[in-house]
PDB file of N, CA and C in Angstrom:
ATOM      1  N   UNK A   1       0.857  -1.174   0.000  1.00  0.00           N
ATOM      2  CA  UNK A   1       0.000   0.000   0.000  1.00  0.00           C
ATOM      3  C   UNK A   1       0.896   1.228   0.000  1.00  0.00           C
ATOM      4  N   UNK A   2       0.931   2.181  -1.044  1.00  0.00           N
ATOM      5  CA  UNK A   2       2.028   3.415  -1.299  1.00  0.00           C
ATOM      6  C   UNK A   2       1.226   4.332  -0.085  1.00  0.00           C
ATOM      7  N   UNK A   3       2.322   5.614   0.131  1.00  0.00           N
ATOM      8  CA  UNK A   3       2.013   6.514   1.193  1.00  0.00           C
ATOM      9  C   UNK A   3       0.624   7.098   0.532  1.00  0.00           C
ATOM     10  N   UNK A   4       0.595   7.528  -0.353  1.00  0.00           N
ATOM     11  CA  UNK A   4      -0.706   8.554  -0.739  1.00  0.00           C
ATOM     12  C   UNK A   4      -1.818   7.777  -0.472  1.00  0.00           C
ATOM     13  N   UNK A   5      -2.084   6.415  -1.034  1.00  0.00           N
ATOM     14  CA  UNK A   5      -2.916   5.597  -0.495  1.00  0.00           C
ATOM     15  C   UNK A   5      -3.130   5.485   1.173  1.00  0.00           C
ATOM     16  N   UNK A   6      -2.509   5.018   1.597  1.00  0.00           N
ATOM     17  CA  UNK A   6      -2.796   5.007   3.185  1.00  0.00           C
ATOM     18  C   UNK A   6      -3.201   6.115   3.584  1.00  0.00           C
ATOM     19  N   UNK A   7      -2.638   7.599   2.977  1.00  0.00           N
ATOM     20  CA  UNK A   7      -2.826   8.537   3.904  1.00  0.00           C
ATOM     21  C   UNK A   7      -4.706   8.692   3.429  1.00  0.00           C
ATOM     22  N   UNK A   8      -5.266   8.331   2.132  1.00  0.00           N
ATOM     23  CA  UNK A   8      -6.308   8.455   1.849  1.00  0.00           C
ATOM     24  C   UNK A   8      -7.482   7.667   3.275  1.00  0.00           C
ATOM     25  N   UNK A   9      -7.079   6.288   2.816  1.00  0.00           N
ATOM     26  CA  UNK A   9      -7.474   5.634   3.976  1.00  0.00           C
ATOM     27  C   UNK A   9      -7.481   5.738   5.270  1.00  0.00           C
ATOM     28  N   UNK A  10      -6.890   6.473   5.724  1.00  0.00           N
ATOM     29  CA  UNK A  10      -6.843   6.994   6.931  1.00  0.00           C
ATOM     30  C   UNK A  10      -7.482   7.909   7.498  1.00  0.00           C
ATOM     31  N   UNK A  11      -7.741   8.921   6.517  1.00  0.00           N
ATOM     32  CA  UNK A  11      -8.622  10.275   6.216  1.00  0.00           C
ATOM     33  C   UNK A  11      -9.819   9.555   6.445  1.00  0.00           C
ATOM     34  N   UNK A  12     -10.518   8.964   5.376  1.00  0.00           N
ATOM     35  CA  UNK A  12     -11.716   8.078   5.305  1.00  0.00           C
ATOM     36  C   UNK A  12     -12.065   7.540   6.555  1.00  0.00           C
ATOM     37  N   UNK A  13     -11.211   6.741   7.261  1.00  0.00           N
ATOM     38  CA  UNK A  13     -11.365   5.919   8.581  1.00  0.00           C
ATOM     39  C   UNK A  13     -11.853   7.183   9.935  1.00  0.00           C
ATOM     40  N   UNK A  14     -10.327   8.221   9.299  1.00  0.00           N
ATOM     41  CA  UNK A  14     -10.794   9.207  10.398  1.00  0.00           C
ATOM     42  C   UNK A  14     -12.338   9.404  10.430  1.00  0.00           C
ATOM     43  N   UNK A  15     -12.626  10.085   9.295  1.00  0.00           N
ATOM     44  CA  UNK A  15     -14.286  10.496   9.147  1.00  0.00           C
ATOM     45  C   UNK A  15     -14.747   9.512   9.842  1.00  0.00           C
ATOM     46  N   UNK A  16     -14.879   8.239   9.385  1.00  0.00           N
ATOM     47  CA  UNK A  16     -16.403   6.950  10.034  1.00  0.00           C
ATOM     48  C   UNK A  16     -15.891   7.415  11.427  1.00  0.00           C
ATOM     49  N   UNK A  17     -14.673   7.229  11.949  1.00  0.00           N
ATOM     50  CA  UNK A  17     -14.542   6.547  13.677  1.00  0.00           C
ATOM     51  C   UNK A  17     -14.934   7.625  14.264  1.00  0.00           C
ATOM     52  N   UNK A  18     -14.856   9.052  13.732  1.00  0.00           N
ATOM     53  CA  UNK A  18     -14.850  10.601  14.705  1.00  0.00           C
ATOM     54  C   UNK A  18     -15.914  10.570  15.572  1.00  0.00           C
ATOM     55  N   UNK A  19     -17.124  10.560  14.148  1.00  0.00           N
ATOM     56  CA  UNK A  19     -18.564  10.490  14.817  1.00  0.00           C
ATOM     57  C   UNK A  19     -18.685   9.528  15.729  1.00  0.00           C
ATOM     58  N   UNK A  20     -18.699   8.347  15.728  1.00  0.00           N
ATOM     59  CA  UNK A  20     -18.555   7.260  16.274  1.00  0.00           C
ATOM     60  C   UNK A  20     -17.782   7.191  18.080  1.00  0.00           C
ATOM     61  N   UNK A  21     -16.764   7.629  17.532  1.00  0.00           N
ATOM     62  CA  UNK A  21     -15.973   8.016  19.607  1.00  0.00           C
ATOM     63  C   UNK A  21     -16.497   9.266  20.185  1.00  0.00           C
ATOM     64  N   UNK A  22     -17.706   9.916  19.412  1.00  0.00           N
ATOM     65  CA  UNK A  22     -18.231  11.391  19.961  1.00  0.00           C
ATOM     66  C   UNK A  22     -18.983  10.433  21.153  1.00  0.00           C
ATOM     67  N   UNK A  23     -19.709   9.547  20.380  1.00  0.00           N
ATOM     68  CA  UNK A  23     -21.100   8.919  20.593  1.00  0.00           C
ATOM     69  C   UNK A  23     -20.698   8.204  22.060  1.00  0.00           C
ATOM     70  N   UNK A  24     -19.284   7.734  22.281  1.00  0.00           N
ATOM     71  CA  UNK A  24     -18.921   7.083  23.617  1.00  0.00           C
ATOM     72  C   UNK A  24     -18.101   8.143  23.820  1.00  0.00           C
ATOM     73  N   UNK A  25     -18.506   9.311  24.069  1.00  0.00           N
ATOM     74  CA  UNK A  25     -17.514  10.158  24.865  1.00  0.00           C
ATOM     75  C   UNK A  25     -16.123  10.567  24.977  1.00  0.00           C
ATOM     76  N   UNK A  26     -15.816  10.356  23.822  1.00  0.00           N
ATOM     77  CA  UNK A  26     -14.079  10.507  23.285  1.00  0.00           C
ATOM     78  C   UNK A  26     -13.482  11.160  22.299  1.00  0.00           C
ATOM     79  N   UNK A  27     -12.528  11.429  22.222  1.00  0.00           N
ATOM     80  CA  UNK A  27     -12.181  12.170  21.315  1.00  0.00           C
ATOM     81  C   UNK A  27     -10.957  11.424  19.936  1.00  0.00           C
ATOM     82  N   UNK A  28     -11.554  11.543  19.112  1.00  0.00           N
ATOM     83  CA  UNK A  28     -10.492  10.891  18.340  1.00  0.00           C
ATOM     84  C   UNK A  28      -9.361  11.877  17.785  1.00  0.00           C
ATOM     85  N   UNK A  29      -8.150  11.604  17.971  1.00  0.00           N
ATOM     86  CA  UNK A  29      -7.088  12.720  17.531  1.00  0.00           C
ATOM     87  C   UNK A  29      -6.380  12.251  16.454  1.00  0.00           C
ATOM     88  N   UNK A  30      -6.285  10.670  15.976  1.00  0.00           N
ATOM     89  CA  UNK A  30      -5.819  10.386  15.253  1.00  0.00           C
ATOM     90  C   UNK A  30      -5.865   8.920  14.368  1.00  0.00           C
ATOM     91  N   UNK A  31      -4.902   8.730  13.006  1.00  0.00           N
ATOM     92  CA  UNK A  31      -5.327   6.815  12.725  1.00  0.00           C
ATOM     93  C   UNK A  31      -4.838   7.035  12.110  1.00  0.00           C
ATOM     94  N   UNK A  32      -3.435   6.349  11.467  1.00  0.00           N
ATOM     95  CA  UNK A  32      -2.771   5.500  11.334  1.00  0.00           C
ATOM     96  C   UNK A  32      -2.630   4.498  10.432  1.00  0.00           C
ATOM     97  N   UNK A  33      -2.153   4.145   9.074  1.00  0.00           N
ATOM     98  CA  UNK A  33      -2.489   3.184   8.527  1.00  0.00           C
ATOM     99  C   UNK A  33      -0.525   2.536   8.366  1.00  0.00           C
ATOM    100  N   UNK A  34      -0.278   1.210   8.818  1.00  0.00           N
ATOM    101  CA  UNK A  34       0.592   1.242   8.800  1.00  0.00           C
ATOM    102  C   UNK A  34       0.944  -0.448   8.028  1.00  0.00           C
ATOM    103  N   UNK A  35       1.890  -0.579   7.594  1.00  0.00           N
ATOM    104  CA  UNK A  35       2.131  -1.844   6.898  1.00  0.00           C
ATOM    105  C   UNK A  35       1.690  -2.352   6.139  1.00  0.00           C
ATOM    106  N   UNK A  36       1.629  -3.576   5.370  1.00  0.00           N
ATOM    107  CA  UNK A  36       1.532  -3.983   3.967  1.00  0.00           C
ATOM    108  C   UNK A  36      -0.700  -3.938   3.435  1.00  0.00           C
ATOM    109  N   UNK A  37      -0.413  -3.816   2.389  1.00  0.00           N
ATOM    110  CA  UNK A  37      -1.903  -4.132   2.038  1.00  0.00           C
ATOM    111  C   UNK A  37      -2.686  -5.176   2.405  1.00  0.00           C
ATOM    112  N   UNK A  38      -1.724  -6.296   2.446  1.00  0.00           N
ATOM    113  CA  UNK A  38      -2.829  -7.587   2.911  1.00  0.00           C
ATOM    114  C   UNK A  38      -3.111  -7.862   4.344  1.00  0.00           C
ATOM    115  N   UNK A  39      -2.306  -6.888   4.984  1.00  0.00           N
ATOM    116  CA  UNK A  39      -2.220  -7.333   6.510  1.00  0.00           C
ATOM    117  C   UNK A  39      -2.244  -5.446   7.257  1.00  0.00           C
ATOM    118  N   UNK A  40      -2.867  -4.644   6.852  1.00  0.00           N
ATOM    119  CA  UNK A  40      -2.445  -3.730   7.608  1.00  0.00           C
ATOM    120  C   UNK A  40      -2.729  -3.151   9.266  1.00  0.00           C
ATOM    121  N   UNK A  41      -1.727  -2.513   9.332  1.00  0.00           N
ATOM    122  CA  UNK A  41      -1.925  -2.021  10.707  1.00  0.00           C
ATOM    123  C   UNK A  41      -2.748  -0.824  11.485  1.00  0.00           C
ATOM    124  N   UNK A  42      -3.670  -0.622  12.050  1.00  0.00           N
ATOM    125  CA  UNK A  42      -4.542   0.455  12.233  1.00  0.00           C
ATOM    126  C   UNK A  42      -4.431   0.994  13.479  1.00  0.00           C
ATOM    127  N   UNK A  43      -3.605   2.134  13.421  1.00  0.00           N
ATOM    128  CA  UNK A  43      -3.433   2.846  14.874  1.00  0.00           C
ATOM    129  C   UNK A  43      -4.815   3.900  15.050  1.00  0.00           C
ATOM    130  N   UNK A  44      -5.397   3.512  16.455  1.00  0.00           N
ATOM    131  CA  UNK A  44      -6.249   4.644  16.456  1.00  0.00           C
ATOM    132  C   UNK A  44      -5.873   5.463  18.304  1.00  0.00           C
ATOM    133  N   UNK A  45      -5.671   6.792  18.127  1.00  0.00           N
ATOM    134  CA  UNK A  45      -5.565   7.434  19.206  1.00  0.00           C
ATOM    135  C   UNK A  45      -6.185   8.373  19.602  1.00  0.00           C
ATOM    136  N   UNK A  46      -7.223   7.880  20.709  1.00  0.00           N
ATOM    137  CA  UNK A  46      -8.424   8.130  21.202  1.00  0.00           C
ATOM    138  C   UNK A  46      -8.142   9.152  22.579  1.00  0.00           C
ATOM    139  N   UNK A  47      -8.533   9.931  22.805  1.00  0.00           N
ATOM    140  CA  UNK A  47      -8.365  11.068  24.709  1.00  0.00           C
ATOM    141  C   UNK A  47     -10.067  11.090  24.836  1.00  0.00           C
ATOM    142  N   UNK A  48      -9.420  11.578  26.233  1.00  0.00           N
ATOM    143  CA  UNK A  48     -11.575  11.859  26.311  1.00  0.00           C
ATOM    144  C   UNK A  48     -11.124  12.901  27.699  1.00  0.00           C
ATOM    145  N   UNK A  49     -11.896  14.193  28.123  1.00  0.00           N
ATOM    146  CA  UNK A  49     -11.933  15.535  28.313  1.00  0.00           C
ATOM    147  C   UNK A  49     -10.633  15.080  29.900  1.00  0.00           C
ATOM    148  N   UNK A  50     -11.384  13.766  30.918  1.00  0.00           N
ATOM    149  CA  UNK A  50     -10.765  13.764  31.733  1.00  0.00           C
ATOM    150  C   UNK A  50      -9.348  12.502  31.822  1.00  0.00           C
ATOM    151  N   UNK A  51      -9.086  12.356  30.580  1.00  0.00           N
ATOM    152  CA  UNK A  51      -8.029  11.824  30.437  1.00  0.00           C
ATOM    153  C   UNK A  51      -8.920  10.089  30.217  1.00  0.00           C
ATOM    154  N   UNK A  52      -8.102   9.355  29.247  1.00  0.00           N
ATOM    155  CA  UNK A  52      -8.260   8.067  28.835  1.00  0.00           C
ATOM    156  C   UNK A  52      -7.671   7.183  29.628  1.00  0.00           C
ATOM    157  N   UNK A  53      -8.016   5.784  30.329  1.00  0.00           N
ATOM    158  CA  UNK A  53      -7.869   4.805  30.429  1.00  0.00           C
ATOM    159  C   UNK A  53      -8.023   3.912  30.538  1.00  0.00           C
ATOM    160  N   UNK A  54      -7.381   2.450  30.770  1.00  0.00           N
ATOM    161  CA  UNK A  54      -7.191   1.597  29.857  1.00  0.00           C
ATOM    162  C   UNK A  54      -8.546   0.912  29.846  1.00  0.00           C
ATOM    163  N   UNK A  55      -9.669   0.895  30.482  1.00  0.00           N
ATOM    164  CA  UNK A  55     -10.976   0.159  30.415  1.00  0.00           C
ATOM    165  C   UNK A  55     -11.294   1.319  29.523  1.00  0.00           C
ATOM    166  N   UNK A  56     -11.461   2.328  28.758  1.00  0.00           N
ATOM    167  CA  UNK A  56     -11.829   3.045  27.397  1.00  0.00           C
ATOM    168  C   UNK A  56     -11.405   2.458  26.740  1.00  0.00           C
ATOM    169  N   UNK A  57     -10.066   1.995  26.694  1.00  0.00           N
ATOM    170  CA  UNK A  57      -9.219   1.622  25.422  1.00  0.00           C
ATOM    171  C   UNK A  57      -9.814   0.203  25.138  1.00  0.00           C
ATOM    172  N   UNK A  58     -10.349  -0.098  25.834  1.00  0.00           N
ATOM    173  CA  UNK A  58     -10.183  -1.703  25.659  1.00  0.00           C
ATOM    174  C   UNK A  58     -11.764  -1.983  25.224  1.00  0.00           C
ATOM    175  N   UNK A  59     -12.945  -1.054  25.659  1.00  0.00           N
ATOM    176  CA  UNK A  59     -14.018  -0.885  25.271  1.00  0.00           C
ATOM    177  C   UNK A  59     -14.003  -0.355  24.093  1.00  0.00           C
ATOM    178  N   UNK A  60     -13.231   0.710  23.380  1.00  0.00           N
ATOM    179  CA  UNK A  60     -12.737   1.316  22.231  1.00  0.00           C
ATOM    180  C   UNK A  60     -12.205  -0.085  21.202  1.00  0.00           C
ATOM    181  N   UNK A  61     -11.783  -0.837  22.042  1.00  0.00           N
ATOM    182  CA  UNK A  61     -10.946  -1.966  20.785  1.00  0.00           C
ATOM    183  C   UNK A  61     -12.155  -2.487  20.315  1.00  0.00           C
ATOM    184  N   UNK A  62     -13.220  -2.853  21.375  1.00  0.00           N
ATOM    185  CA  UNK A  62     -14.388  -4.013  20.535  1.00  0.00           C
ATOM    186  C   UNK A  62     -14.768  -2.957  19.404  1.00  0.00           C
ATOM    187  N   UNK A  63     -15.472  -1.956  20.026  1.00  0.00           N
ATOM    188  CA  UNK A  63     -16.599  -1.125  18.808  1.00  0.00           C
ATOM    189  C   UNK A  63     -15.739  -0.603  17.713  1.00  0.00           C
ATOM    190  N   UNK A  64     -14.399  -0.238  17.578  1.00  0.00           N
ATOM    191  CA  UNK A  64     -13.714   0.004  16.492  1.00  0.00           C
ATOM    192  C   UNK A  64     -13.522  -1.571  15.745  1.00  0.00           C
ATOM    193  N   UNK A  65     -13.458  -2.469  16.181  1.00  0.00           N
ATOM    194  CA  UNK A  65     -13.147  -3.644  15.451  1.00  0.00           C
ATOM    195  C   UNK A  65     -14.340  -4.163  15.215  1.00  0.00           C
ATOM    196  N   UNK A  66     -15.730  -3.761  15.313  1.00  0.00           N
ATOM    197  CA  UNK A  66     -16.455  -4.272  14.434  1.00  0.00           C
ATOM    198  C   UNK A  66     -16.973  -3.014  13.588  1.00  0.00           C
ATOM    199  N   UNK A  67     -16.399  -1.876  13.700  1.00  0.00           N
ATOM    200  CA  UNK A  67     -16.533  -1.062  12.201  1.00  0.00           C
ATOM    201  C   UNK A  67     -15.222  -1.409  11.455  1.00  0.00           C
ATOM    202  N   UNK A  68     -14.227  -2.113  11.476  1.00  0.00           N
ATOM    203  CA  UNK A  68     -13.095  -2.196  10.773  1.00  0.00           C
ATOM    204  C   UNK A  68     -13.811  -3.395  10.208  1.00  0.00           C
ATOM    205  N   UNK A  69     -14.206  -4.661  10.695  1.00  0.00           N
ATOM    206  CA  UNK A  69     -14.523  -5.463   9.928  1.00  0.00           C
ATOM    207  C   UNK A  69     -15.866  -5.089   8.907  1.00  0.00           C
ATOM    208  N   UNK A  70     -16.464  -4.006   8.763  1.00  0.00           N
ATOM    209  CA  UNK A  70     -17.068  -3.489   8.058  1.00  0.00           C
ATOM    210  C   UNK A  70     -16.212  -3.507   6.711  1.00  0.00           C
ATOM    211  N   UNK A  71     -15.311  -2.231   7.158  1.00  0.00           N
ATOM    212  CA  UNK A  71     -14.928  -1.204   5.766  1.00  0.00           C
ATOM    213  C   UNK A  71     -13.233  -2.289   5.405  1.00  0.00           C
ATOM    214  N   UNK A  72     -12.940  -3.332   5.846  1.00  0.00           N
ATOM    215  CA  UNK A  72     -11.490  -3.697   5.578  1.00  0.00           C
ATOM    216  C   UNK A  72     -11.688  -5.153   5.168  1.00  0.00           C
ATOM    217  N   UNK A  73     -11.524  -5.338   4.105  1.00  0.00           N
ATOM    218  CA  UNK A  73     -11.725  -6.881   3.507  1.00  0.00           C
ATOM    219  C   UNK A  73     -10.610  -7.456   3.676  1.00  0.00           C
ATOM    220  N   UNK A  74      -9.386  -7.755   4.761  1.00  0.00           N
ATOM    221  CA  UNK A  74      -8.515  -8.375   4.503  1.00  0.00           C
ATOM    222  C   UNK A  74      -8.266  -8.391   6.052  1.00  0.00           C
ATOM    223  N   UNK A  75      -6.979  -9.552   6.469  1.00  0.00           N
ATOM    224  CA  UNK A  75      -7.038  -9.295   8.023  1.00  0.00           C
ATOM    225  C   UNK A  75      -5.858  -8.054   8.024  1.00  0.00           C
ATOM    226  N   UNK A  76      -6.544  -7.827   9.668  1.00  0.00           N
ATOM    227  CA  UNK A  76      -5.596  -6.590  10.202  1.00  0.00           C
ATOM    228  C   UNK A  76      -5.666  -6.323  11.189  1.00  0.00           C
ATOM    229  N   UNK A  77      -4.700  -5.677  11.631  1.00  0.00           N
ATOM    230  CA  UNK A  77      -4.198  -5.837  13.259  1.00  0.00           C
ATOM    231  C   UNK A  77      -4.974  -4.002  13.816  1.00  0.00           C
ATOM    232  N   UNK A  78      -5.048  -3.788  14.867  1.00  0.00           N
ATOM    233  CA  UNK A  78      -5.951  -2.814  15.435  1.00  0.00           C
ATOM    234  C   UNK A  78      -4.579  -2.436  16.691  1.00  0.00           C
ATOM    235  N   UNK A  79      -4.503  -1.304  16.942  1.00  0.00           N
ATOM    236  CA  UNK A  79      -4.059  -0.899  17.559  1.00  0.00           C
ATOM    237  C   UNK A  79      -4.967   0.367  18.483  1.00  0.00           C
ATOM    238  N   UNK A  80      -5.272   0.707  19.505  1.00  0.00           N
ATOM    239  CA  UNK A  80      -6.182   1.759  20.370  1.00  0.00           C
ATOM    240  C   UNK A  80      -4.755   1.839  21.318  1.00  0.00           C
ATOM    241  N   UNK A  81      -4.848   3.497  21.511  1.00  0.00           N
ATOM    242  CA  UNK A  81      -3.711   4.602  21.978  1.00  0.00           C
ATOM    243  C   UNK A  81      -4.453   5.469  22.572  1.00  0.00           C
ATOM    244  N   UNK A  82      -3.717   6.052  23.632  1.00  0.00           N
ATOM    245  CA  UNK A  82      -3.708   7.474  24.101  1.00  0.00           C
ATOM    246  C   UNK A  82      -3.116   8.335  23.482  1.00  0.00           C
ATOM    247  N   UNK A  83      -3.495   9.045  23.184  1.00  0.00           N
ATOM    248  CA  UNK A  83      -2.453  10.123  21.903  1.00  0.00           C
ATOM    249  C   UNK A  83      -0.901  10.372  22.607  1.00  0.00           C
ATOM    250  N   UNK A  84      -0.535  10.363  23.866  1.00  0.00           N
ATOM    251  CA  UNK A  84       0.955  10.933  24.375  1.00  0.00           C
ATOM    252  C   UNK A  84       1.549  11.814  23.682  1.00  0.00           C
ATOM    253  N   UNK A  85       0.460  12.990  23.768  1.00  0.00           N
ATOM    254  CA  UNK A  85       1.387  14.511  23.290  1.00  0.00           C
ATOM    255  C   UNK A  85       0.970  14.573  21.586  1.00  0.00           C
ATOM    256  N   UNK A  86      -0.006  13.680  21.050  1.00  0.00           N
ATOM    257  CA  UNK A  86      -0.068  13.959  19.561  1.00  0.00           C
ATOM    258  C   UNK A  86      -1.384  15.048  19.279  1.00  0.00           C
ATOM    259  N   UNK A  87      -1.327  15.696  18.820  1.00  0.00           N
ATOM    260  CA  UNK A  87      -2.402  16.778  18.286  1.00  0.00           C
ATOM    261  C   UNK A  87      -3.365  16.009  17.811  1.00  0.00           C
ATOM    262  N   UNK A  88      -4.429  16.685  17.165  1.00  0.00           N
ATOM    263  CA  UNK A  88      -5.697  15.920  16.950  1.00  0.00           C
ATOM    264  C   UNK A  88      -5.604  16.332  15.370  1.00  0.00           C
ATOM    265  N   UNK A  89      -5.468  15.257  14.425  1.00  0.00           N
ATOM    266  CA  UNK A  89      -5.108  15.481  13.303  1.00  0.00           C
ATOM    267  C   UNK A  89      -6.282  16.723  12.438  1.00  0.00           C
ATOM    268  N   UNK A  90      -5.326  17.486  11.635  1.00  0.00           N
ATOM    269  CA  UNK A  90      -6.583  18.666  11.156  1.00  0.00           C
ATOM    270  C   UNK A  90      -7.469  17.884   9.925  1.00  0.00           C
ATOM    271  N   UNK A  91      -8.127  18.057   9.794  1.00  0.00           N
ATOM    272  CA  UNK A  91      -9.030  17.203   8.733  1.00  0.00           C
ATOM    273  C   UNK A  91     -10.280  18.741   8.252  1.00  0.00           C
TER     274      UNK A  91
END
């Protein structure tokens, strides 16, 4: 998967998940598309007003992984983050 591609996909992903982590109280700052086409890697880095942890993240892994198995026809690995200092990507 070339950079321009991923960064497309990522954009796209941003959009579905934004609305989506409003709806459980979070904030999405960022995602990630990382490694090969048939197997890629999906970073998503989620905050929420009084700080994220790890029972969000881990409630965040189910409901993002059944919109990934939506929009991603191939397997792939999921990654859920605390942003640690990353801005909230401009879109």
């Amino acid at each position: 998967m070339g950079i321009v591609k991923r960064e497309a996909f990522a954009a796209e992903l941003f959009d579905q998940i934004d609305s989506l982590a409003s709806t459980h109280q979070l904030q999405l700052i960022d995602v990630e598309i990382k490694g090969q086409t048939h197997n890629p890697i999906v970073v998503v880095y989620l905050d929420k007003e009084d700080g994220i942890g790890i029972d969000d993240l881990a409630a965040a892994n189910r409901w993002l992984a059944t919109l990934l198995d939506e929009v991603i026809d191939t397997s792939y690995t999921l990654e859920v983050s605390s942003p640690g200092g990353r801005s909230r990507r401009q879109v």
